[in-house]
Protein backbone atom coordinates (compact mmCIF):
# COMPACT_ATOMS: atom_id res chain seq x y z
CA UNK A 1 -10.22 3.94 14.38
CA UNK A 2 -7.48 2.27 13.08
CA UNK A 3 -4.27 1.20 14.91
CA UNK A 4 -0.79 0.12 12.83
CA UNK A 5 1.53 -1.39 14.54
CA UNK A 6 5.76 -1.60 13.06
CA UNK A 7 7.63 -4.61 14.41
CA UNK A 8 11.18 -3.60 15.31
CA UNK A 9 13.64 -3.18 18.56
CA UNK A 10 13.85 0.39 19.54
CA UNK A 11 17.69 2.09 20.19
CA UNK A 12 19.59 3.37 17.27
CA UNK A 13 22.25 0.36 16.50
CA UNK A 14 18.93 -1.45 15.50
CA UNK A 15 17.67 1.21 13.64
CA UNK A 16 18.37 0.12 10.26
CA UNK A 17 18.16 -3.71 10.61
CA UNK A 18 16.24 -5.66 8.30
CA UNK A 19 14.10 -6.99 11.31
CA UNK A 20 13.22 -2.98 11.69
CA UNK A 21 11.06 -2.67 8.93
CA UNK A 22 8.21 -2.29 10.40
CA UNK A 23 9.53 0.42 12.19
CA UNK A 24 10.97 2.26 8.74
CA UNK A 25 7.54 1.80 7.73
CA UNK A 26 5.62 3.85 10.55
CA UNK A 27 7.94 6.29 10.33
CA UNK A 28 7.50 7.09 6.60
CA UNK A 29 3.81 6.92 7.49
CA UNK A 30 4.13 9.66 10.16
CA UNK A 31 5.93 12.04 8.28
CA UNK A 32 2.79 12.51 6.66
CA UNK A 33 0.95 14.99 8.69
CA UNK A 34 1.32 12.78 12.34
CA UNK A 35 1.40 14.22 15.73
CA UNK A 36 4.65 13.84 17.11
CA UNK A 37 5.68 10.58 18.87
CA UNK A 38 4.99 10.97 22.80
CA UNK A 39 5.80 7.93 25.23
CA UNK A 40 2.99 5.65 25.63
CA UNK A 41 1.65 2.38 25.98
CA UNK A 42 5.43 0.98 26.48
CA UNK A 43 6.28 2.62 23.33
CA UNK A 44 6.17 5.43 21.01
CA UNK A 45 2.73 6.49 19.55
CA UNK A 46 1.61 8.67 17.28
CA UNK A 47 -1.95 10.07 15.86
CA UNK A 48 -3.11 11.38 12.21
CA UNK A 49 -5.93 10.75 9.82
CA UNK A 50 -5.24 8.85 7.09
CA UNK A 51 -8.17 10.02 4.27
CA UNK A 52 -11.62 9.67 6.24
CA UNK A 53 -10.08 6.93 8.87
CA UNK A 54 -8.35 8.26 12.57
CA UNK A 55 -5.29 6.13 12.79
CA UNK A 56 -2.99 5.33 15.64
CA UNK A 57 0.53 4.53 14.95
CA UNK A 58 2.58 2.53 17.41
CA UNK A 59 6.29 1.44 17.88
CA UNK A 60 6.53 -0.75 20.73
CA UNK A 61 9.52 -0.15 22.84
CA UNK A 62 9.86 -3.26 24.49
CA UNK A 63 12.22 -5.20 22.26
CA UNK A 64 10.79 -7.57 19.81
CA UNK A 65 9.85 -10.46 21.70
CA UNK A 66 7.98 -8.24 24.25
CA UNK A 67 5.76 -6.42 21.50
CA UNK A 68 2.18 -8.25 22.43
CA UNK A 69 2.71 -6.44 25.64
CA UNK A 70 2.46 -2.92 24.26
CA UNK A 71 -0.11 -3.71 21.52
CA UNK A 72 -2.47 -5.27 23.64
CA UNK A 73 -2.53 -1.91 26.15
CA UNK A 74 -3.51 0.38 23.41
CA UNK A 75 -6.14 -1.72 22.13
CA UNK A 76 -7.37 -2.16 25.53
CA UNK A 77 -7.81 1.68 26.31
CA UNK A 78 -8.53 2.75 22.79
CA UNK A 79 -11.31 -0.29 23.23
CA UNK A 80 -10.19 -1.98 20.01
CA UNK A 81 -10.45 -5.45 18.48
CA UNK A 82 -7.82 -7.82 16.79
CA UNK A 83 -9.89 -6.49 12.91
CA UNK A 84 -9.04 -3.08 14.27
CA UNK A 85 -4.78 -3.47 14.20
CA UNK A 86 -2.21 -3.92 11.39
CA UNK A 87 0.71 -4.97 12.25
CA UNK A 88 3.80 -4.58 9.57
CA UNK A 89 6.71 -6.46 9.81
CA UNK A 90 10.05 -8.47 8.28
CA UNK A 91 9.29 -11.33 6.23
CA UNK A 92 11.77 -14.23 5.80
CA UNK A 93 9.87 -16.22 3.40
CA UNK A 94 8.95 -13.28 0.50
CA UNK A 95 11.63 -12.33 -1.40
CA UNK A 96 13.34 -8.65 -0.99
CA UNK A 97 10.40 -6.35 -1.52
CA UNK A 98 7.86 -8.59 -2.24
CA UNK A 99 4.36 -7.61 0.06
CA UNK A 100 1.99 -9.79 1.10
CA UNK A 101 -1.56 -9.03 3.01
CA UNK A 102 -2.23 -11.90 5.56
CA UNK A 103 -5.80 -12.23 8.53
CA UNK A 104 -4.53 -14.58 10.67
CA UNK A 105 -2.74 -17.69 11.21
CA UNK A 106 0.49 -18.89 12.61
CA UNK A 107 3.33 -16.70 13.60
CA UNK A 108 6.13 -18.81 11.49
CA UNK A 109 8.64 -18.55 14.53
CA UNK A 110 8.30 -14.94 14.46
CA UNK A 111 9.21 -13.25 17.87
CA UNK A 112 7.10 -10.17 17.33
CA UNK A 113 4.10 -11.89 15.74
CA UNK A 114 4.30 -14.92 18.87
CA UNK A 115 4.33 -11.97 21.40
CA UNK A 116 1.00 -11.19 20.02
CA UNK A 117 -0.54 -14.07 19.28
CA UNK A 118 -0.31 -14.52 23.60
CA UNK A 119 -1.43 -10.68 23.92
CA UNK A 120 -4.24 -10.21 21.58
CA UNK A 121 -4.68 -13.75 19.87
CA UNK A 122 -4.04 -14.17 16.18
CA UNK A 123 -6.93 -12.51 14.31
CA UNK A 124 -5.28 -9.21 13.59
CA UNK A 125 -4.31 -7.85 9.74
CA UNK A 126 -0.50 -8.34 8.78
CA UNK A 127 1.62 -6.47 6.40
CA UNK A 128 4.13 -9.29 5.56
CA UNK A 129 7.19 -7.26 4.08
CA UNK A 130 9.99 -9.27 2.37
CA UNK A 131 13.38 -9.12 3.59
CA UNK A 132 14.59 -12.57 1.76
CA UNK A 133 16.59 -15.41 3.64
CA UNK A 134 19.87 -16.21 4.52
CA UNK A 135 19.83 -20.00 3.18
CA UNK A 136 20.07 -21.82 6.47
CA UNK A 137 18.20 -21.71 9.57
CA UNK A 138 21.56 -20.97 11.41
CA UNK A 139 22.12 -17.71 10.21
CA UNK A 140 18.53 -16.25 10.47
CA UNK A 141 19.28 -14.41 14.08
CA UNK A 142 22.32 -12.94 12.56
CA UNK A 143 21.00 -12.25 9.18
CA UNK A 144 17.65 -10.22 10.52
CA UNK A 145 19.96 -8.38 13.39
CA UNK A 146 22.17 -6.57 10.44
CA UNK A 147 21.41 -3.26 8.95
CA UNK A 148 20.42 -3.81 5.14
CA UNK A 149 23.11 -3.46 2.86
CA UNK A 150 23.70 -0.34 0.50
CA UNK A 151 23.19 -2.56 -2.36
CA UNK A 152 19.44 -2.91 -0.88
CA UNK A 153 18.92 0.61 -0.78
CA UNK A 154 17.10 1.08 -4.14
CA UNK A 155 14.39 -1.24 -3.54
CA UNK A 156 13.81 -0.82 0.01
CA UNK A 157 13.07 3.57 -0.62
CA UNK A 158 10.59 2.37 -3.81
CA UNK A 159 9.19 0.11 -1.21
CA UNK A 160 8.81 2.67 1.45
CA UNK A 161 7.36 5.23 -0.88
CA UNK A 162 5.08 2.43 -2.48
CA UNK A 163 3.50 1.80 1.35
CA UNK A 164 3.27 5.72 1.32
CA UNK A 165 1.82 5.87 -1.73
CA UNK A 166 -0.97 3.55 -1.19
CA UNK A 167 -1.52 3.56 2.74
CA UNK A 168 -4.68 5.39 1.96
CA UNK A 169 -6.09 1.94 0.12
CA UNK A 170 -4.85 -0.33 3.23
CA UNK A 171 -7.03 2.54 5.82
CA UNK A 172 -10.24 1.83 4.03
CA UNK A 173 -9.80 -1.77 3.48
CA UNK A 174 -8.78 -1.71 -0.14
CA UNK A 175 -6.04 -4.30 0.02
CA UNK A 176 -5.64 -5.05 -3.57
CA UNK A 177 -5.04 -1.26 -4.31
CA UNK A 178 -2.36 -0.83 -2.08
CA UNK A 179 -0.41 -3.58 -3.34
CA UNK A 180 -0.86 -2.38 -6.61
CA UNK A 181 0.21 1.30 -5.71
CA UNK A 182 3.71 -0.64 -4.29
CA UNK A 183 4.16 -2.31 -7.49
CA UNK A 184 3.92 0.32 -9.57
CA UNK A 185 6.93 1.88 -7.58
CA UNK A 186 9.12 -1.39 -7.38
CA UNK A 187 8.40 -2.12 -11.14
CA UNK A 188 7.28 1.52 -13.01
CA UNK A 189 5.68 0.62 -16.24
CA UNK A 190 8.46 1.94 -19.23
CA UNK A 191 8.23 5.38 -19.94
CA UNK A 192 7.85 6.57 -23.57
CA UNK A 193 10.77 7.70 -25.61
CA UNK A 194 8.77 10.72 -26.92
CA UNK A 195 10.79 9.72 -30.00
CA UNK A 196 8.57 9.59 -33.51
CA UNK A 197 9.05 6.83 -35.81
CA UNK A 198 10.80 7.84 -39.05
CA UNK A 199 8.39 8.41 -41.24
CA UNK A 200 8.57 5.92 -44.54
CA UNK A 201 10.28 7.07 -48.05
CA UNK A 202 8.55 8.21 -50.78
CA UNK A 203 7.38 5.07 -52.91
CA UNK A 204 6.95 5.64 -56.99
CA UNK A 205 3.27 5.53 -57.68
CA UNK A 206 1.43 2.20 -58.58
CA UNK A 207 2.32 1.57 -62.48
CA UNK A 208 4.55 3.57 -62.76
CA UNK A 209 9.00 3.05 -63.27
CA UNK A 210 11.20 5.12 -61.54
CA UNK A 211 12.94 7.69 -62.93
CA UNK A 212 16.54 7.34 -62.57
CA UNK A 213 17.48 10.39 -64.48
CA UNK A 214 20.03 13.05 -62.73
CA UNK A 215 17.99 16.80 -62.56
CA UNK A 216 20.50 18.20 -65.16
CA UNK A 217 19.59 15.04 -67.50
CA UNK A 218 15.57 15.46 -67.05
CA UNK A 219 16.35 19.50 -67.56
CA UNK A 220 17.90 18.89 -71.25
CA UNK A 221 15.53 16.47 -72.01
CA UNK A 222 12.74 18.50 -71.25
CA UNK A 223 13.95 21.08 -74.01
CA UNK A 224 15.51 19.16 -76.34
């Protein structure tokens, strides 16, 4: 059993904050055949299978720098370990939609990931997702508490269907094969034309002049 975990503050005037990503990204992941989302665990689960692995999907509901809290209950009941949860969540330091796998480590200042360094320690997997930086430490708080803009829609729907397209690879531990099913959605390789090239004119043959007559003047010289 698996258990993936978004990073995000629940309510709807948060809903489409850059610091919500991790919740955009459960949610494209549980329109995928998911149980509905039920109350638990001080947030809002939900169960599926994702290929041959049972996976638990969790939004904790206590605000971001409560979520250790709610991820360490479900691991307790569902008897889990740290190797058993993946958390996803916003990224300062990638660029816009730029993914990064990560075991461990420090939590960079991250509310979320602090929370669960105290709850469950640090050992867990993280999906580091990419939300760029605002240029000075000043204007982080604002800067991750503001919906993306519609300029950022593009990428951030490639990178959401890129996670959905490979969230089979991340289930059975295949990291380099979901990161390669996101890039191939936030940079498609070209698509042919379907166009042929024009095919070459005729060249005289080898030894042989060109004949620069008109068709009437090789006509009357034929006879003549």
């Amino acid at each position: 059993m698996k258990l993936f975990i978004g990073l995000g503050n629940p309510g709807a005037k948060y809903s489409q904050n850059r610091h919500n990503i991790g919740f955009m990204v459960v949610d494209r992941i549980a329109e995928s055949g998911f149980a509905p989302w039920k109350s638990k665990f001080q947030g809002q689960l939900s169960e599926g299978r994702i290929g041959q692995e049972k996976v638990i999907l969790l939004k904790p509901a206590t605000f971001m720098n409560l979520s250790g809290q709610s991820v360490g209950e479900a691991m307790r009941f569902y008897k889990l370990t740290p190797a058993d949860i993946t958390v996803f969540h916003d990224e300062l330091d990638l660029v816009p939609g730029k993914v990064r796998l990560k075991t461990g480590g420090g939590h960079a200042g991250h509310n979320g990931l602090r929370s669960l360094h105290q709850h469950i320690g640090p050992e867990y997997h993280r999906v580091r997702l990419g939300i760029g930086h605002p240029g000075h430490k000043d204007k982080v708080a604002r800067y991750v508490l503001h919906d993306f803009a519609k300029s950022e829609a593009g990428w951030l729907d490639d990178l959401l269907r890129g996670i959905e397209d490979g969230i089979a690879h991340l289930a059975a531990g295949e990291g380099p094969k979901f990161l390669n099913a996101i890039a191939l959605r936030l940079n498609p390789p070209r698509a042919s034309t379907g166009k042929q090239a024009p095919k070459p004119a005729a060249q005289p043959e080898a030894g042989k002049a060109e004949d620069a007559r008109s068709p009437l003047q090789r006509l009357k010289d034929k006879f003549s």
